[in-house]
N, C-alpha and C. Protein backbone atom coordinates (compact mmCIF):
# COMPACT_ATOMS: atom_id res chain seq x y z
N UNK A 1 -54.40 193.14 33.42
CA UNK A 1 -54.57 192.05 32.48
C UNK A 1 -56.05 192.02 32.06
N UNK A 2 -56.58 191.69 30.82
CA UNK A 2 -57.71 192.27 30.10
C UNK A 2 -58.17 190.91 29.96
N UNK A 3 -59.76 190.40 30.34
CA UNK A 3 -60.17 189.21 30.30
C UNK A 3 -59.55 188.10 29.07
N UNK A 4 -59.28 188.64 28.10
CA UNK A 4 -58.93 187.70 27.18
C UNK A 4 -57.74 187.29 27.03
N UNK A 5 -56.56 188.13 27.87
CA UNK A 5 -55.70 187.93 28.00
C UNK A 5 -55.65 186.75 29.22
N UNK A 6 -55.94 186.78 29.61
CA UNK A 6 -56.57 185.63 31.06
C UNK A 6 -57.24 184.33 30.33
N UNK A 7 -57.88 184.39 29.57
CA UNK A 7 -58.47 183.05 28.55
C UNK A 7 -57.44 182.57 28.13
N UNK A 8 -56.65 183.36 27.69
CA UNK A 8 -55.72 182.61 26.74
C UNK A 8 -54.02 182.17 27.80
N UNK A 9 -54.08 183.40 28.80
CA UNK A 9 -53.35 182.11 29.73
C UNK A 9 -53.99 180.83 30.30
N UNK A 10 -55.19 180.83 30.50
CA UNK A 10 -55.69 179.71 30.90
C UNK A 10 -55.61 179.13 30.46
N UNK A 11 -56.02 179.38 29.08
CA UNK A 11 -55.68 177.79 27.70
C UNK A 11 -54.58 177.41 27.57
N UNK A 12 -53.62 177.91 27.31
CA UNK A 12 -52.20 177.72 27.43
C UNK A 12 -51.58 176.58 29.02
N UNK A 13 -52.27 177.09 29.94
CA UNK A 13 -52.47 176.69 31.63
C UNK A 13 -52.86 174.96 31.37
N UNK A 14 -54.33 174.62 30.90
CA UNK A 14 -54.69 173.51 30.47
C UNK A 14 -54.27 172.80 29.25
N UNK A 15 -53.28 173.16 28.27
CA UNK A 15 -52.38 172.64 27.30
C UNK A 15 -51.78 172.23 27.87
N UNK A 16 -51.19 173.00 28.60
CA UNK A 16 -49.72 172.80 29.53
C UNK A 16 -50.24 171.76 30.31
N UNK A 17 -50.86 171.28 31.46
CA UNK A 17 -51.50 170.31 32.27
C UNK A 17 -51.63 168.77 31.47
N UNK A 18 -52.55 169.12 30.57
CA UNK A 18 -52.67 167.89 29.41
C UNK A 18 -51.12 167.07 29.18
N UNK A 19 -50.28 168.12 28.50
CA UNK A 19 -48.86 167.78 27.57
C UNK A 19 -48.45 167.14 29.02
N UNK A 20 -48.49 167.59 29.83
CA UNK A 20 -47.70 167.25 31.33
C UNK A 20 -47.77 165.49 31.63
N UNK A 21 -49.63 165.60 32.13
CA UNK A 21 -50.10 164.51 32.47
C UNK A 21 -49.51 163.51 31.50
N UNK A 22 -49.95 163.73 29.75
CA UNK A 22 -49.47 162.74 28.70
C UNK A 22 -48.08 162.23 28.87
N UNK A 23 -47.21 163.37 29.58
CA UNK A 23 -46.01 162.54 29.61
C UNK A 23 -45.63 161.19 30.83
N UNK A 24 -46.09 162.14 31.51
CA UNK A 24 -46.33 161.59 33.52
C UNK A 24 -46.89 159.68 32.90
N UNK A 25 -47.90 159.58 32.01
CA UNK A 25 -48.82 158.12 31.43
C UNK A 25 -47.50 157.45 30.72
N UNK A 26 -47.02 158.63 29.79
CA UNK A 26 -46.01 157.59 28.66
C UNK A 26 -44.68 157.29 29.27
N UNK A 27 -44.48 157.91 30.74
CA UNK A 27 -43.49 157.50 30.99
C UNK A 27 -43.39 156.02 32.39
N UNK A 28 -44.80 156.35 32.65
CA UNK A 28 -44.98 155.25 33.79
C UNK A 28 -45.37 153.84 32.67
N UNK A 29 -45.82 154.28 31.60
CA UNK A 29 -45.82 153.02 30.76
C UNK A 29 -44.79 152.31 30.26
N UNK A 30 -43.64 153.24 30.25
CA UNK A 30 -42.17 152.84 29.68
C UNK A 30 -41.54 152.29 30.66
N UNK A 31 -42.02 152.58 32.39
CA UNK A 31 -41.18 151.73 32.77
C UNK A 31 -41.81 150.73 33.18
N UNK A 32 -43.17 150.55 33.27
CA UNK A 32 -43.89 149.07 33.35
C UNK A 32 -43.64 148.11 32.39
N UNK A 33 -43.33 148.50 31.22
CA UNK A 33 -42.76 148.14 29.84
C UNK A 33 -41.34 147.56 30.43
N UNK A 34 -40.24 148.45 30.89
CA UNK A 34 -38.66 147.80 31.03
C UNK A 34 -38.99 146.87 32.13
N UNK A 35 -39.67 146.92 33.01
CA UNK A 35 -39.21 146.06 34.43
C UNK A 35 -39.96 144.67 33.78
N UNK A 36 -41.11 144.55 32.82
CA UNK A 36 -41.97 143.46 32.11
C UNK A 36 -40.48 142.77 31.64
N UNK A 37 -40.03 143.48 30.08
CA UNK A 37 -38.99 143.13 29.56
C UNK A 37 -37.88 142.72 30.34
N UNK A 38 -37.35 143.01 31.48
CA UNK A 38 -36.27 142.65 32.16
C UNK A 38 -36.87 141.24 32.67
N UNK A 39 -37.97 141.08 33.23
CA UNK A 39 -38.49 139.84 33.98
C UNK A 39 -38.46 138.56 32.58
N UNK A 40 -39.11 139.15 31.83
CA UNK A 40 -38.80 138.23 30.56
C UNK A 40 -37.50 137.43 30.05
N UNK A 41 -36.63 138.51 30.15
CA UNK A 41 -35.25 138.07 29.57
C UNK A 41 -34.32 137.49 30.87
N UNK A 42 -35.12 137.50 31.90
CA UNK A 42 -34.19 136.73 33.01
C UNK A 42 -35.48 134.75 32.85
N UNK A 43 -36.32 134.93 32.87
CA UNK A 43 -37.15 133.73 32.32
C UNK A 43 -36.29 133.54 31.60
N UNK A 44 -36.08 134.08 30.03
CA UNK A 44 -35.37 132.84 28.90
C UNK A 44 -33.97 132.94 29.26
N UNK A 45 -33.30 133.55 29.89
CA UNK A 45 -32.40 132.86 30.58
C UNK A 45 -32.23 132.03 31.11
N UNK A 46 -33.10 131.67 32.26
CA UNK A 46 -33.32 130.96 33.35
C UNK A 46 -33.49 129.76 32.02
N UNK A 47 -34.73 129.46 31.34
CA UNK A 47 -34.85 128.38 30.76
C UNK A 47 -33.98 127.68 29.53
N UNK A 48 -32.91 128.98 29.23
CA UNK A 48 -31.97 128.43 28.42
C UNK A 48 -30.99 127.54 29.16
N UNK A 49 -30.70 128.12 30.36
CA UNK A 49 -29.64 127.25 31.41
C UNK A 49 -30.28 125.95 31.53
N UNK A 50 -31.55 125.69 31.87
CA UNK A 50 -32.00 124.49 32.11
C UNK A 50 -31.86 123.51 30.67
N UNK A 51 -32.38 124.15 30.00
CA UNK A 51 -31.88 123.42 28.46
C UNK A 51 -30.58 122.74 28.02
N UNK A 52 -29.45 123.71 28.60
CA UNK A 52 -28.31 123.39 28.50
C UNK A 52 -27.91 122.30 29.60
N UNK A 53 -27.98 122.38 30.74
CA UNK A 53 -28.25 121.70 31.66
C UNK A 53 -28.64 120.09 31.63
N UNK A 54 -29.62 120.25 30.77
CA UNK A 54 -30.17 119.13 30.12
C UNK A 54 -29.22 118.03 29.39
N UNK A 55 -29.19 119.23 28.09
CA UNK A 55 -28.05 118.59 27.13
C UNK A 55 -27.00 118.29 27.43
N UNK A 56 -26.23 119.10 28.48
CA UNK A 56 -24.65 118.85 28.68
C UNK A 56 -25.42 117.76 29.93
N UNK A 57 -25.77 117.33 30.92
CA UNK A 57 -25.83 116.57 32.05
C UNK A 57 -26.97 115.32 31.69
């Protein structure tokens, strides 16, 4: 293998690492994102029952 052939796996090596990591971020953000959203929609739940609660009692 001829030095430049070695550069350019390397670069390819650290593309590859980058694209990796970027996903590894956008996907730990997506689920800090769903478990947020799930906690949310059990809140306006929770406070719609009390509402109703209200009105009907």
């Amino acid at each position: 293998m001829t030095s430049e052939e070695r550069y350019v796996a390397a670069a390819y090596l650290v593309i590859f690492a980058v694209v990796l990591a970027y996903v590894v971020i956008v996907a730990l953000k997506l689920q800090r994102l769903e478990r947020e959203l799930a906690e949310l929609a059990e809140l306006a739940r929770d406070r719609q029952e009390e509402r109703e609660a209200v009105t009907v009692g």
